[in-house]
Structures are given as C-alpha cells and as structure tokens.
N, C-alpha and C. Protein backbone atom coordinates (compact mmCIF):
# COMPACT_ATOMS: atom_id res chain seq x y z
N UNK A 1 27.02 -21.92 -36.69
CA UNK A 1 26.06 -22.99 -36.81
C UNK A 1 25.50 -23.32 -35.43
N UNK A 2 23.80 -23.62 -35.41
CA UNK A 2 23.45 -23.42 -33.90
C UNK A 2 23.51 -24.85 -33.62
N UNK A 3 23.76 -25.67 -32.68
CA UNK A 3 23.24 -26.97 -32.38
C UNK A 3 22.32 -27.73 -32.30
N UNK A 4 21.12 -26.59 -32.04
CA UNK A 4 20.08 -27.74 -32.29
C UNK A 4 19.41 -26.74 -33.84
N UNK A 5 18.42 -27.93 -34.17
CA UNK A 5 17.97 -28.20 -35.79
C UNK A 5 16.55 -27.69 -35.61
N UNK A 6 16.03 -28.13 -34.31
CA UNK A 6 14.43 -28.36 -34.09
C UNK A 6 13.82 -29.39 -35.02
N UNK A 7 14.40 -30.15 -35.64
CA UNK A 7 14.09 -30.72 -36.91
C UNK A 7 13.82 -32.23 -36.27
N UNK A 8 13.97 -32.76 -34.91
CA UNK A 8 13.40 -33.85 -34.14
C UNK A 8 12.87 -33.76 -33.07
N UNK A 9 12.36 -32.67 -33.02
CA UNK A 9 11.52 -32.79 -31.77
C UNK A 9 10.06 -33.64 -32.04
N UNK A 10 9.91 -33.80 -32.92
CA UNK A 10 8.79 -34.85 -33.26
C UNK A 10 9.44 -36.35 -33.45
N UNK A 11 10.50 -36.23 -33.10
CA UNK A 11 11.02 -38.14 -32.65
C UNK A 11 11.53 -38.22 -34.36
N UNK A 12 11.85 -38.10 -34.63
CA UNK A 12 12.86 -38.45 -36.28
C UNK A 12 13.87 -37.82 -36.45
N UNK A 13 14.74 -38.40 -37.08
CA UNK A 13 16.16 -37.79 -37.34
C UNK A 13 16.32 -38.42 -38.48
N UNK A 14 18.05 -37.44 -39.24
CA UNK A 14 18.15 -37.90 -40.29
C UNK A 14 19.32 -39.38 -40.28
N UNK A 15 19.28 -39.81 -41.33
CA UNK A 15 20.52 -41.10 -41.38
C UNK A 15 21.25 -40.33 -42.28
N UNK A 16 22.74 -40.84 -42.77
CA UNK A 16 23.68 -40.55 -43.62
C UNK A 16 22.95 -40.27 -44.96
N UNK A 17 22.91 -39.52 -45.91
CA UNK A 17 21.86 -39.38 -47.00
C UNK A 17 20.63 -38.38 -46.93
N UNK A 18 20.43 -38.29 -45.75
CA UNK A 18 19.31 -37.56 -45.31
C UNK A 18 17.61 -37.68 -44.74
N UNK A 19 17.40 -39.33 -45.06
CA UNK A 19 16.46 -40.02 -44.96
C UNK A 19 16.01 -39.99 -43.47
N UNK A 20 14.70 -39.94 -43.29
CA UNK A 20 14.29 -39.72 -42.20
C UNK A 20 13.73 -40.70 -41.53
N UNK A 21 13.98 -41.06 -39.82
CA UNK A 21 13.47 -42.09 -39.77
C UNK A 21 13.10 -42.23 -38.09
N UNK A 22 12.34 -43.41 -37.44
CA UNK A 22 12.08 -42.89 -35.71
C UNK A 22 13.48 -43.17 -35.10
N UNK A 23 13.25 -41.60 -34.22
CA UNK A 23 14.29 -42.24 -33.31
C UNK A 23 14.43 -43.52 -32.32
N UNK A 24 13.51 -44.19 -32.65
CA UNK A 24 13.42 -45.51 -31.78
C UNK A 24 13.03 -46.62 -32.61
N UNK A 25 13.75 -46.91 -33.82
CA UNK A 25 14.03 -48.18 -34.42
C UNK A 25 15.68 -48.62 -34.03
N UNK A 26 15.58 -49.55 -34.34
CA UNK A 26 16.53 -50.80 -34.68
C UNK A 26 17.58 -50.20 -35.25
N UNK A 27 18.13 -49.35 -36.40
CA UNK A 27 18.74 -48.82 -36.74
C UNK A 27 19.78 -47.58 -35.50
N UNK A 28 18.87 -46.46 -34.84
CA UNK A 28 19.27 -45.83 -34.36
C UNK A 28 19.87 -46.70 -33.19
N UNK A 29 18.56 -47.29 -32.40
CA UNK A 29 19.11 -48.02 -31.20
C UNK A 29 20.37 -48.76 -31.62
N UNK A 30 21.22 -49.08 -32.73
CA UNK A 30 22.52 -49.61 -32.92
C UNK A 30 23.72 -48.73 -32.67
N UNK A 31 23.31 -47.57 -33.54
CA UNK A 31 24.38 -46.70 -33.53
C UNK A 31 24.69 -45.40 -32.06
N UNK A 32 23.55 -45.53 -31.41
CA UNK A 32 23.30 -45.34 -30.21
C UNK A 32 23.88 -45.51 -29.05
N UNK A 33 24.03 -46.93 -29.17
CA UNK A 33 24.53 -47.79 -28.40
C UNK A 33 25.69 -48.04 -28.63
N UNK A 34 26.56 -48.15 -30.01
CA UNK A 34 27.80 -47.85 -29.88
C UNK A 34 28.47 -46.75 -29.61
N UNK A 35 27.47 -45.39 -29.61
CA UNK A 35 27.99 -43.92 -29.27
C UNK A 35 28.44 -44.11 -27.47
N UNK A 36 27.42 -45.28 -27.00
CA UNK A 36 27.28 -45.25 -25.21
C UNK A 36 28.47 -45.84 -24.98
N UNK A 37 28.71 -46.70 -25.94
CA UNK A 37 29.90 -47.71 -25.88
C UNK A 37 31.40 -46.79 -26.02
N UNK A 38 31.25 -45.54 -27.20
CA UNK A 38 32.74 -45.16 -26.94
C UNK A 38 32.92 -44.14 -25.97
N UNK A 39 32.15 -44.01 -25.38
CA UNK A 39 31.55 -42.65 -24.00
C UNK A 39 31.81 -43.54 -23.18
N UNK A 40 31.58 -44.73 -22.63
CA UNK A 40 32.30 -45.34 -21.64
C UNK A 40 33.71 -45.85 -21.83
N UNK A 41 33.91 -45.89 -23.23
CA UNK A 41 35.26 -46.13 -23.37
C UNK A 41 36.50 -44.96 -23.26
N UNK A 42 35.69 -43.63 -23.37
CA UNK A 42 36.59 -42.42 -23.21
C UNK A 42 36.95 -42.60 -21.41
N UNK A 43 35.70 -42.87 -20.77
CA UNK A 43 35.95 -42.63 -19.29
C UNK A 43 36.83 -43.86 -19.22
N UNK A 44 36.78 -45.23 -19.36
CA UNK A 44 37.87 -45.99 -19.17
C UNK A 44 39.21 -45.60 -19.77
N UNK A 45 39.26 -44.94 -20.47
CA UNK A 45 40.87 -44.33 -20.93
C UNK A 45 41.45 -43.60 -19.53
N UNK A 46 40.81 -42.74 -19.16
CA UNK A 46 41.16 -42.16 -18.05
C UNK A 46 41.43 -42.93 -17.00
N UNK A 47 41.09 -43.91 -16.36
CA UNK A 47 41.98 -45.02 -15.49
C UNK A 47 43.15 -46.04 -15.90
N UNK A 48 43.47 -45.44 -17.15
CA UNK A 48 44.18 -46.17 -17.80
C UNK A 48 45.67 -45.60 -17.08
N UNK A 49 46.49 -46.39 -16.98
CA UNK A 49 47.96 -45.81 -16.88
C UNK A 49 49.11 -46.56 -17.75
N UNK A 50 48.74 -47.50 -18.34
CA UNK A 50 49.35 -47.89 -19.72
C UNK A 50 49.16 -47.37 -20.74
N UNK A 51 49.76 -46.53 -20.77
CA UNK A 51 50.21 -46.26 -22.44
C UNK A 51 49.87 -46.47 -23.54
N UNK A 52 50.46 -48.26 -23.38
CA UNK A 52 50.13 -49.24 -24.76
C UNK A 52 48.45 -49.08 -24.50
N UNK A 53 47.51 -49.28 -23.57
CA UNK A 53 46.31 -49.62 -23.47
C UNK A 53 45.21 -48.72 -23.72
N UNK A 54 45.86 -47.46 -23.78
CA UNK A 54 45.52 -46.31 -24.10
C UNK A 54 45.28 -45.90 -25.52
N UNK A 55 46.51 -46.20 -25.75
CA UNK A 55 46.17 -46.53 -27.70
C UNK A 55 45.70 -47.42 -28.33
N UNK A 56 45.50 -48.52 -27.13
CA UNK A 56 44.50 -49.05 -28.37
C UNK A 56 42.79 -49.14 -28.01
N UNK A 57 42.77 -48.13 -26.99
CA UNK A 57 41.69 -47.79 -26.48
C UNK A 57 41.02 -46.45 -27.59
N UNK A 58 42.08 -45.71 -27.49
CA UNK A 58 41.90 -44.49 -28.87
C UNK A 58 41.65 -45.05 -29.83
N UNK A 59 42.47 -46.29 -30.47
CA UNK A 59 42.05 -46.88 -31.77
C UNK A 59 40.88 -47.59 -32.05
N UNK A 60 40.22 -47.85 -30.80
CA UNK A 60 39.19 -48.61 -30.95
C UNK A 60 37.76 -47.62 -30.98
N UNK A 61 38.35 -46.60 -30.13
CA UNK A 61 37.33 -45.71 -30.43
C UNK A 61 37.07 -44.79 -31.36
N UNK A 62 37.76 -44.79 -32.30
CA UNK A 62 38.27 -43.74 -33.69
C UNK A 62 37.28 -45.37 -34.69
N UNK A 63 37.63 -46.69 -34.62
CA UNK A 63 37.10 -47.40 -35.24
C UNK A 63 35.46 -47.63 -35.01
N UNK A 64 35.44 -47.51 -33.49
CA UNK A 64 34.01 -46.84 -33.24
C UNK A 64 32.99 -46.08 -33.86
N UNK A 65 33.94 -44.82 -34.25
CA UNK A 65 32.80 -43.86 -34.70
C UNK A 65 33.09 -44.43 -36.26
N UNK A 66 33.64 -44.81 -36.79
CA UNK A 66 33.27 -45.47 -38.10
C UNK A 66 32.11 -46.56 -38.25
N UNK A 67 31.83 -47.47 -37.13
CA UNK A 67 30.91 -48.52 -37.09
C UNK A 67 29.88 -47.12 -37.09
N UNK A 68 29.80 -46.54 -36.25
CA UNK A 68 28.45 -45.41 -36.18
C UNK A 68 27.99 -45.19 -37.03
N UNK A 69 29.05 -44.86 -37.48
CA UNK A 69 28.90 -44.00 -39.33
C UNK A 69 28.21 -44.71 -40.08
N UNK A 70 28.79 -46.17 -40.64
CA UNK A 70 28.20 -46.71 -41.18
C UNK A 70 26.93 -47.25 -40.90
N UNK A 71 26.37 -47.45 -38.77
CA UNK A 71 25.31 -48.10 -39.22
C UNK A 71 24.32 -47.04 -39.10
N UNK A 72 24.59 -45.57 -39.18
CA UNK A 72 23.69 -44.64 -39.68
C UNK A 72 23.57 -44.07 -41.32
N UNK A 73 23.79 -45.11 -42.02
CA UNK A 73 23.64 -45.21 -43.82
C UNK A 73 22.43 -46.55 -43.81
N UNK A 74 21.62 -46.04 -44.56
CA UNK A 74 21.28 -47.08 -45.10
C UNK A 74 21.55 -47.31 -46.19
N UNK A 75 22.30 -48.81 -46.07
CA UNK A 75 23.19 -48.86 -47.17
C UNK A 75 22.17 -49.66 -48.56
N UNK A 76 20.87 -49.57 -47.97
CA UNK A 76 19.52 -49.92 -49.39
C UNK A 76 19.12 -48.84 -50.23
N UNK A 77 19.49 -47.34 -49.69
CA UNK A 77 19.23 -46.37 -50.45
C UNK A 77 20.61 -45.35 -50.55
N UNK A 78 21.09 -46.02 -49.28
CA UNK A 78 22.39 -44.75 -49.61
C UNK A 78 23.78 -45.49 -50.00
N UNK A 79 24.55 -44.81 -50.66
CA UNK A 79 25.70 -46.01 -50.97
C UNK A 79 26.85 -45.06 -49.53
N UNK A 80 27.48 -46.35 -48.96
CA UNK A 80 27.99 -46.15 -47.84
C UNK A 80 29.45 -45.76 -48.24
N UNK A 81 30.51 -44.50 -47.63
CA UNK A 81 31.13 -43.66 -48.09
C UNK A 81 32.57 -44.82 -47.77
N UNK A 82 33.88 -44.57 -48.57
CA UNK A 82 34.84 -46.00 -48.11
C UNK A 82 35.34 -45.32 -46.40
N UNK A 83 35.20 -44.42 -46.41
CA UNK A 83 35.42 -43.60 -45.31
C UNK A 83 34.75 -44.51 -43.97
N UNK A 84 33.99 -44.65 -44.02
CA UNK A 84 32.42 -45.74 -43.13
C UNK A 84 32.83 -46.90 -43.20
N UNK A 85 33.87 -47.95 -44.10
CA UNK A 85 34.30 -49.00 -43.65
C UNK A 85 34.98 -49.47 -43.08
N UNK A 86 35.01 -50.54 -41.93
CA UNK A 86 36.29 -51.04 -41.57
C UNK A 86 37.30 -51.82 -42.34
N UNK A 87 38.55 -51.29 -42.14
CA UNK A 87 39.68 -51.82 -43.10
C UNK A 87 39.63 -53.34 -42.23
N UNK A 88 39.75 -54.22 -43.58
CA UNK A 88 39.83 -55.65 -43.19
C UNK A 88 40.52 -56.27 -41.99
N UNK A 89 41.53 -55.94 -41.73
CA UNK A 89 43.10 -56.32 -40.70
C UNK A 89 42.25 -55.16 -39.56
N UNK A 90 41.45 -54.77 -39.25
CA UNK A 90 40.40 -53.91 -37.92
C UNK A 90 40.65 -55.59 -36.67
N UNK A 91 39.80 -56.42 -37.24
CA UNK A 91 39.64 -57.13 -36.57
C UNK A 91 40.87 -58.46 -36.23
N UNK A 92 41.65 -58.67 -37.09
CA UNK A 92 42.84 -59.21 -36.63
C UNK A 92 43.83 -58.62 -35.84
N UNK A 93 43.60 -57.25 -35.87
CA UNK A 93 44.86 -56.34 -35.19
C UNK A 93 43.68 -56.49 -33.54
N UNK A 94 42.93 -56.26 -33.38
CA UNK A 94 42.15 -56.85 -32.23
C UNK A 94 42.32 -58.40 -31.65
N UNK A 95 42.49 -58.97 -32.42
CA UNK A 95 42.61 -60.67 -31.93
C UNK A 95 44.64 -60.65 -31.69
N UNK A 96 44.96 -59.75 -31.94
CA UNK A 96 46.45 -60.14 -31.80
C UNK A 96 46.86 -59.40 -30.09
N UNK A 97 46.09 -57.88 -30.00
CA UNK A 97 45.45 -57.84 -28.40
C UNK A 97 45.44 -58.56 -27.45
N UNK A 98 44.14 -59.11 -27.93
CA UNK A 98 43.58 -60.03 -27.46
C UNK A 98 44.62 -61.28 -26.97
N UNK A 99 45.09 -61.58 -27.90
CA UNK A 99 46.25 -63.13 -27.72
C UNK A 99 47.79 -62.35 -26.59
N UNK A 100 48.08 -60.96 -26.72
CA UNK A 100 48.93 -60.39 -25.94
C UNK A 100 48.54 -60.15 -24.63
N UNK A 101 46.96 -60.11 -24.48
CA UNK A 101 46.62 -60.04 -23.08
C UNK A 101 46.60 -61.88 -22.28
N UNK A 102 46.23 -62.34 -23.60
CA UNK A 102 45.85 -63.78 -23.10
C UNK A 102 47.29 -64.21 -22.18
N UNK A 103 48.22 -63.64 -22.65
CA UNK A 103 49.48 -64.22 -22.23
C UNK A 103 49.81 -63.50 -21.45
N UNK A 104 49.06 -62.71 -20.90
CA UNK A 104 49.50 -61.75 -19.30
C UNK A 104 48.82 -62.43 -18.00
N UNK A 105 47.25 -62.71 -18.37
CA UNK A 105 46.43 -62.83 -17.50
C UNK A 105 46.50 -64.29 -16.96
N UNK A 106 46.79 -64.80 -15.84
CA UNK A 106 46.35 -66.32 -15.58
C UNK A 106 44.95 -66.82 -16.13
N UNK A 107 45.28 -67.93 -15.97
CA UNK A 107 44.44 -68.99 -16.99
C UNK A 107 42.85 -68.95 -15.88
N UNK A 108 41.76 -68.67 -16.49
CA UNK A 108 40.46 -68.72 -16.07
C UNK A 108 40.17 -70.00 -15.17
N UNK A 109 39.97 -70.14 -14.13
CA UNK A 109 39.55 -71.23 -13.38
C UNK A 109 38.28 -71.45 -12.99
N UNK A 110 37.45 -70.58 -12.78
CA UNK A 110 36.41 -70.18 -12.43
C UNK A 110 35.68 -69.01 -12.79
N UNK A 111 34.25 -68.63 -12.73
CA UNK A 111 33.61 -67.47 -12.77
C UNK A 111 34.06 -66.48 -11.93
N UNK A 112 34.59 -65.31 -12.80
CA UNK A 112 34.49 -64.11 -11.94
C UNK A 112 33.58 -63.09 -12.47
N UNK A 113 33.18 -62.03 -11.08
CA UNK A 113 32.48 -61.05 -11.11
C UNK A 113 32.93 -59.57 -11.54
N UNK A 114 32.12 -59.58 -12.36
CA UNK A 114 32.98 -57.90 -12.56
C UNK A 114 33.18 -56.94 -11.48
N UNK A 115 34.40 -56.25 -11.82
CA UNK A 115 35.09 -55.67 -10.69
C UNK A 115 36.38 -55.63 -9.91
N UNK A 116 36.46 -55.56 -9.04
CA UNK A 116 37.97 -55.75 -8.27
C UNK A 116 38.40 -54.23 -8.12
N UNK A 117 38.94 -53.37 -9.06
CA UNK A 117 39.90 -52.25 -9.04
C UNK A 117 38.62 -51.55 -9.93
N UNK A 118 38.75 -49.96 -9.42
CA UNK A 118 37.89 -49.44 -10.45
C UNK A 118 38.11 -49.28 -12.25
N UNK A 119 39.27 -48.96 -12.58
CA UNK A 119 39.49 -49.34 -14.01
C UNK A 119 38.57 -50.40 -14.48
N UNK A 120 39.04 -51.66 -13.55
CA UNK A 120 38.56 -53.25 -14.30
C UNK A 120 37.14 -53.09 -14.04
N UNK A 121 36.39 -52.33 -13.43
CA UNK A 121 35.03 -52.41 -13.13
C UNK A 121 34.35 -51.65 -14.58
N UNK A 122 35.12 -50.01 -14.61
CA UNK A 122 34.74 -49.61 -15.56
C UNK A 122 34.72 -50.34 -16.89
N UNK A 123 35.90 -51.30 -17.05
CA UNK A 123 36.11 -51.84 -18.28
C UNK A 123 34.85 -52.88 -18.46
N UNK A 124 34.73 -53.37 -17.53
CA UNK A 124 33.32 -54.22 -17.57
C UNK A 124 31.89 -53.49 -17.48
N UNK A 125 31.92 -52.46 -17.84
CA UNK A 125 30.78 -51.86 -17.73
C UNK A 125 30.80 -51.67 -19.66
N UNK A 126 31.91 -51.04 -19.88
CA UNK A 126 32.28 -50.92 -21.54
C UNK A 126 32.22 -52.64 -22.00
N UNK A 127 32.28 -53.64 -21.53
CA UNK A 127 32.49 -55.42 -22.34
C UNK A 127 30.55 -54.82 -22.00
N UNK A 128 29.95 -54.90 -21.09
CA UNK A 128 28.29 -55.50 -21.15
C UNK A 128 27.88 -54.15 -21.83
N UNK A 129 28.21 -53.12 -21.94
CA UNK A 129 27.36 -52.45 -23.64
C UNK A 129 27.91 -52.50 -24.76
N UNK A 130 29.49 -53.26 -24.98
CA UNK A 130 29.74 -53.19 -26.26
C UNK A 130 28.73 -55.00 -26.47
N UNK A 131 28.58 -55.69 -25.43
CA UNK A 131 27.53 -56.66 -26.00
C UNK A 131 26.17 -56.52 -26.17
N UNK A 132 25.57 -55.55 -25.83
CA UNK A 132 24.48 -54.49 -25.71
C UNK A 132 24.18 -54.39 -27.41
N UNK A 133 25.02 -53.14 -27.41
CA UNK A 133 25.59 -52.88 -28.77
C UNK A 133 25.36 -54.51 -29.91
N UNK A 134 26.52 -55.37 -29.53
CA UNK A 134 26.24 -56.26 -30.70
C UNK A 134 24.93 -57.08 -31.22
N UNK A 135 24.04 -56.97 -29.47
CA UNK A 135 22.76 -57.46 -30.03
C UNK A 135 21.76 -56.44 -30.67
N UNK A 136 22.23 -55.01 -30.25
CA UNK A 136 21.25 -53.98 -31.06
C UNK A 136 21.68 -54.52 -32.88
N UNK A 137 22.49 -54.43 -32.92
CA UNK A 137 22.79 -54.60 -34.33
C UNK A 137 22.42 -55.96 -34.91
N UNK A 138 23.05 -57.40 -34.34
CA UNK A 138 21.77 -58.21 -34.97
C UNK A 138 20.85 -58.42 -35.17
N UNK A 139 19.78 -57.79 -34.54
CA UNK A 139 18.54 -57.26 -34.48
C UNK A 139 17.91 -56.25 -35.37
N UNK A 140 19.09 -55.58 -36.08
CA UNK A 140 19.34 -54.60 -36.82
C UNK A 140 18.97 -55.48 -38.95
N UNK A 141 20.06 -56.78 -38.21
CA UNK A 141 20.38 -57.12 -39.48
C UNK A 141 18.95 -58.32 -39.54
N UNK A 142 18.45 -58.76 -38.67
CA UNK A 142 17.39 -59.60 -38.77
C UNK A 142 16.08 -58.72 -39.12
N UNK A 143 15.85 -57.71 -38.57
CA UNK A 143 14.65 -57.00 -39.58
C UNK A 143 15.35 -56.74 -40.93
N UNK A 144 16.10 -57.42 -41.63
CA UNK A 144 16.33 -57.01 -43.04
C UNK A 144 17.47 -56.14 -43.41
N UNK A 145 18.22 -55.37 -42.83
CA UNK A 145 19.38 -54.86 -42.93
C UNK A 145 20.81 -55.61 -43.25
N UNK A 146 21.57 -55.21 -43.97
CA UNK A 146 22.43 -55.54 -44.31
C UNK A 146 24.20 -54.98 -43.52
N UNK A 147 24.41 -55.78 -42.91
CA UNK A 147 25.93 -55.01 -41.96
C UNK A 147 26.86 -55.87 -42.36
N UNK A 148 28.04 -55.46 -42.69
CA UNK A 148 29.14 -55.65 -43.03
C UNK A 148 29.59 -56.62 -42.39
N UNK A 149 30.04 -57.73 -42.51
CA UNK A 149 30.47 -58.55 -41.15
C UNK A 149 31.73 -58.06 -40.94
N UNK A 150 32.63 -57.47 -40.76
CA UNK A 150 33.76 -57.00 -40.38
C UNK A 150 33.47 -55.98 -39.06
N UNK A 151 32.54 -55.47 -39.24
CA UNK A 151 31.59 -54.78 -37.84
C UNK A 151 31.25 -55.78 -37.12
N UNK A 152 30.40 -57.08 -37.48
CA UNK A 152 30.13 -57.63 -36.33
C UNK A 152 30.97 -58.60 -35.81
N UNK A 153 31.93 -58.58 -36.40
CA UNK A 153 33.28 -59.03 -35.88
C UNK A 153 33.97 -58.43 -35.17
N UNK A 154 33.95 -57.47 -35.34
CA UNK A 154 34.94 -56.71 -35.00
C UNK A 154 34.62 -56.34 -33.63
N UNK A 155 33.14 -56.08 -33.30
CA UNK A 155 32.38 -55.75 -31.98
C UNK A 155 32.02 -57.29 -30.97
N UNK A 156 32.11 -58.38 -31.80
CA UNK A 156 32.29 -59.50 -31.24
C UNK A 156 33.42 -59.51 -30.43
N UNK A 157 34.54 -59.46 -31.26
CA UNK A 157 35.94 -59.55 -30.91
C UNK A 157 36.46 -58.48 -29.52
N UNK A 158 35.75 -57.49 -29.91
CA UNK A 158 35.99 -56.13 -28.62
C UNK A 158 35.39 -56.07 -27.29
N UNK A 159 34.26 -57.21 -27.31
CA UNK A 159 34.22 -57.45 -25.81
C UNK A 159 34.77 -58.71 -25.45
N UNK A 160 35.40 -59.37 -26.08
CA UNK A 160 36.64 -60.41 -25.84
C UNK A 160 37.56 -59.91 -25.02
N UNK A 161 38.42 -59.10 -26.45
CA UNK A 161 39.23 -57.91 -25.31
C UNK A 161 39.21 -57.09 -24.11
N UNK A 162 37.77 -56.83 -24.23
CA UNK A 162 37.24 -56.12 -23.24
C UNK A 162 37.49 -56.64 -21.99
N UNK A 163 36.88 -58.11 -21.89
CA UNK A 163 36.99 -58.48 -20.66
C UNK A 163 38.20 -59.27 -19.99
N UNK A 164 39.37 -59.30 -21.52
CA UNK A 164 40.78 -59.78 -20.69
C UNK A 164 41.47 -58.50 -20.14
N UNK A 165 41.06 -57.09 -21.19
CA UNK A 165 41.66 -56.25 -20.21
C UNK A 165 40.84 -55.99 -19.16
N UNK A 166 40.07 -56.44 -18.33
CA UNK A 166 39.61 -55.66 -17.16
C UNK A 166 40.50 -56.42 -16.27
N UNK A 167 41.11 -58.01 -16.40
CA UNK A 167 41.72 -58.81 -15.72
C UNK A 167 43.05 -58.55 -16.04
N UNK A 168 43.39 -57.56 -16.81
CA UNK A 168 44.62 -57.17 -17.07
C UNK A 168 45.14 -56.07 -15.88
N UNK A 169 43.71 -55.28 -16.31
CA UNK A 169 43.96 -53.85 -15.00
C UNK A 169 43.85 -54.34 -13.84
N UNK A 170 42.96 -55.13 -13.32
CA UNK A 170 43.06 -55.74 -11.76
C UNK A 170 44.55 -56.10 -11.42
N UNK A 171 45.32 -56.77 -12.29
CA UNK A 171 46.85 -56.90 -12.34
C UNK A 171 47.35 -55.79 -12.14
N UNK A 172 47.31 -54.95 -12.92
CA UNK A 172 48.09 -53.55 -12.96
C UNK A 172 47.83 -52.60 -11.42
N UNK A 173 46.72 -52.68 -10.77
CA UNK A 173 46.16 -52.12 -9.86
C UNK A 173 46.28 -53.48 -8.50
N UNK A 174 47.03 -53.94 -8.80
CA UNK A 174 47.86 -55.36 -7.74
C UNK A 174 46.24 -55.46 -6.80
N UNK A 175 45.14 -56.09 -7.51
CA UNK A 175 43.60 -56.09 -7.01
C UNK A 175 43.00 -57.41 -7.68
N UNK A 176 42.98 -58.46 -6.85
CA UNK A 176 42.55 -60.16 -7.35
C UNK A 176 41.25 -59.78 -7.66
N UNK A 177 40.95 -60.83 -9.18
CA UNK A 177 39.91 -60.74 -9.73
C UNK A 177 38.87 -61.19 -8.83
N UNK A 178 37.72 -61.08 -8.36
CA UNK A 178 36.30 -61.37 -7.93
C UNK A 178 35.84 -62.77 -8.04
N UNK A 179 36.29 -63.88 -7.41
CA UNK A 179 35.66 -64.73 -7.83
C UNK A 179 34.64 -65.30 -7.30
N UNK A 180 33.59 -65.85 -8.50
CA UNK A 180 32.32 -65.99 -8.03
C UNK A 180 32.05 -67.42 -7.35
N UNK A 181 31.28 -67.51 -6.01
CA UNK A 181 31.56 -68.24 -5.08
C UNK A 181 29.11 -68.63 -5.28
N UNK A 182 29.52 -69.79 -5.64
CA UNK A 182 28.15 -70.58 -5.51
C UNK A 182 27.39 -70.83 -3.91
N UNK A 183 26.37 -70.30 -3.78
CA UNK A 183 26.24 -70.23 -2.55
C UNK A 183 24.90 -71.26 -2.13
C-alpha cells in the first residue's frame, strides 16, 4: 500500500465514513491539533525519567488518538464506532493524577513562567496546544457539531495536569519554577 492517495492534493480529505471535506475547517483543525498535541507529548515522554509519568503519558496518548478518531466522524452522518469513545472513568482517572501531583508540588503563590528544566518547558509547550486543541474543538461544537463531553473534559482536565506536571519535573530536575516578577 503506497502512502500517498493523491486524492488531496486539491485541499480535501476524507473523515471516518468517507465523506469529504476542506482541509481547513473546524473539524480537521480539531483533530489536527490534537495529532500536534500527542507529537509533543511523544517528545515529552522522552525527558521523562519517571516511570509512573511515563505511563500515564502513554495512556494519555493512546486516549488521544481516540479523541482523533472520533472528532474525525461526523457523528450527523456517520454513526461513531464504540471503539472512538472515551470510557467514562478517562477523565476521573486524570483528576486522581492530577490530585497526586497536587500533593507533590508546593502550593502556587504566584505566577510562574513556563520553563525552568527542559522536560517542564517541553511539558508546557504540550499544556498551551492541548489548550489550542480545546478551543479548536469548541469552535468545532459552536458551528453546530456535536462532541461528546467526556472529550471536552477530558482535554480540559489534561492541561490541568499538564501544567502540575511541568512543576512536578522542575522538582525532579532539582530546577525552581520561574517566577513571574511584575516589572
């Protein structure tokens, strides 16, 4: 099977179903943008040296390409496969993360800047496109689309995480968070 189709070089591609549509709507720009999102999340795995953080870096990106999946269905003509959904407990098993990092990191006092250690930089590069990402998709659902809220929860919830682990890795990489100084 060859890789390319030739079948978009005139700017259209297909969605789940086969339906054809521009590569520069609202739709694609969603699923797009979460593809950018688990591509920076592969390269943040690699500064990873936790273990635990690693897996749930894999898990998030395996749940990733399911958000993709689904928001390349249109789910008005195509019926979306159970394969394409997120299992309910997606986003609580994220907030329980979330509450395990809360209890690592000192308590927020001030604005900080992204950065410090390169991990935590990268990780903040993955929190501002997975929020990228969540506004492609409301934007998605305000021209008329229909998204699951367990996706936009779930991508809510992941740059939460996102940005306690970058203050997690600055810890791990013994590198004080950035704080932002009013000038």
């Amino acid at each position: 099977m060859k890789i390319y189709t030739k079948t978009g070089d005139r700017g259209t591609t297909s969605l789940v179903g086969g339906q054809r549509i521009s590569k520069c709507c609202d739709r694609i720009e969603s699923y797009g943008t979460i593809d950018e999102l688990n591509s920076q999340l592969g390269l943040l795995v690699t500064y990873c040296t936790s273990q635990h953080d690693r897996d749930v870096l894999l898990s998030v990106q395996h749940r990733l390409f399911v958000v993709g999946g689904y928001l390349a269905t249109d789910n008005s003509t195509t019926e979306v496969p159970a394969s394409l959904l997120l299992p309910a407990e997606t986003v609580s098993e994220l907030e329980h993360e979330i509450d395990l990092l809360s209890d690592i990191v000192p308590p927020l006092r001030a604005f900080i800047l992204p950065g410090g250690s390169r991990p935590a930089a990268q990780c903040n590069v993955c929190r501002t496109v997975c929020r990228r990402a969540e506004r492609c998709i409301i934007s998605l659902t305000e021209s008329g689309a229909t998204v699951d809220e367990n996706i936009l929860s779930f991508v809510n919830r992941l740059s939460d995480y996102l940005f306690l682990l970058s203050r997690k890795l600055n810890i791990d990489n013994k590198t004080e968070d950035i704080i932002w100084k009013e000038k």
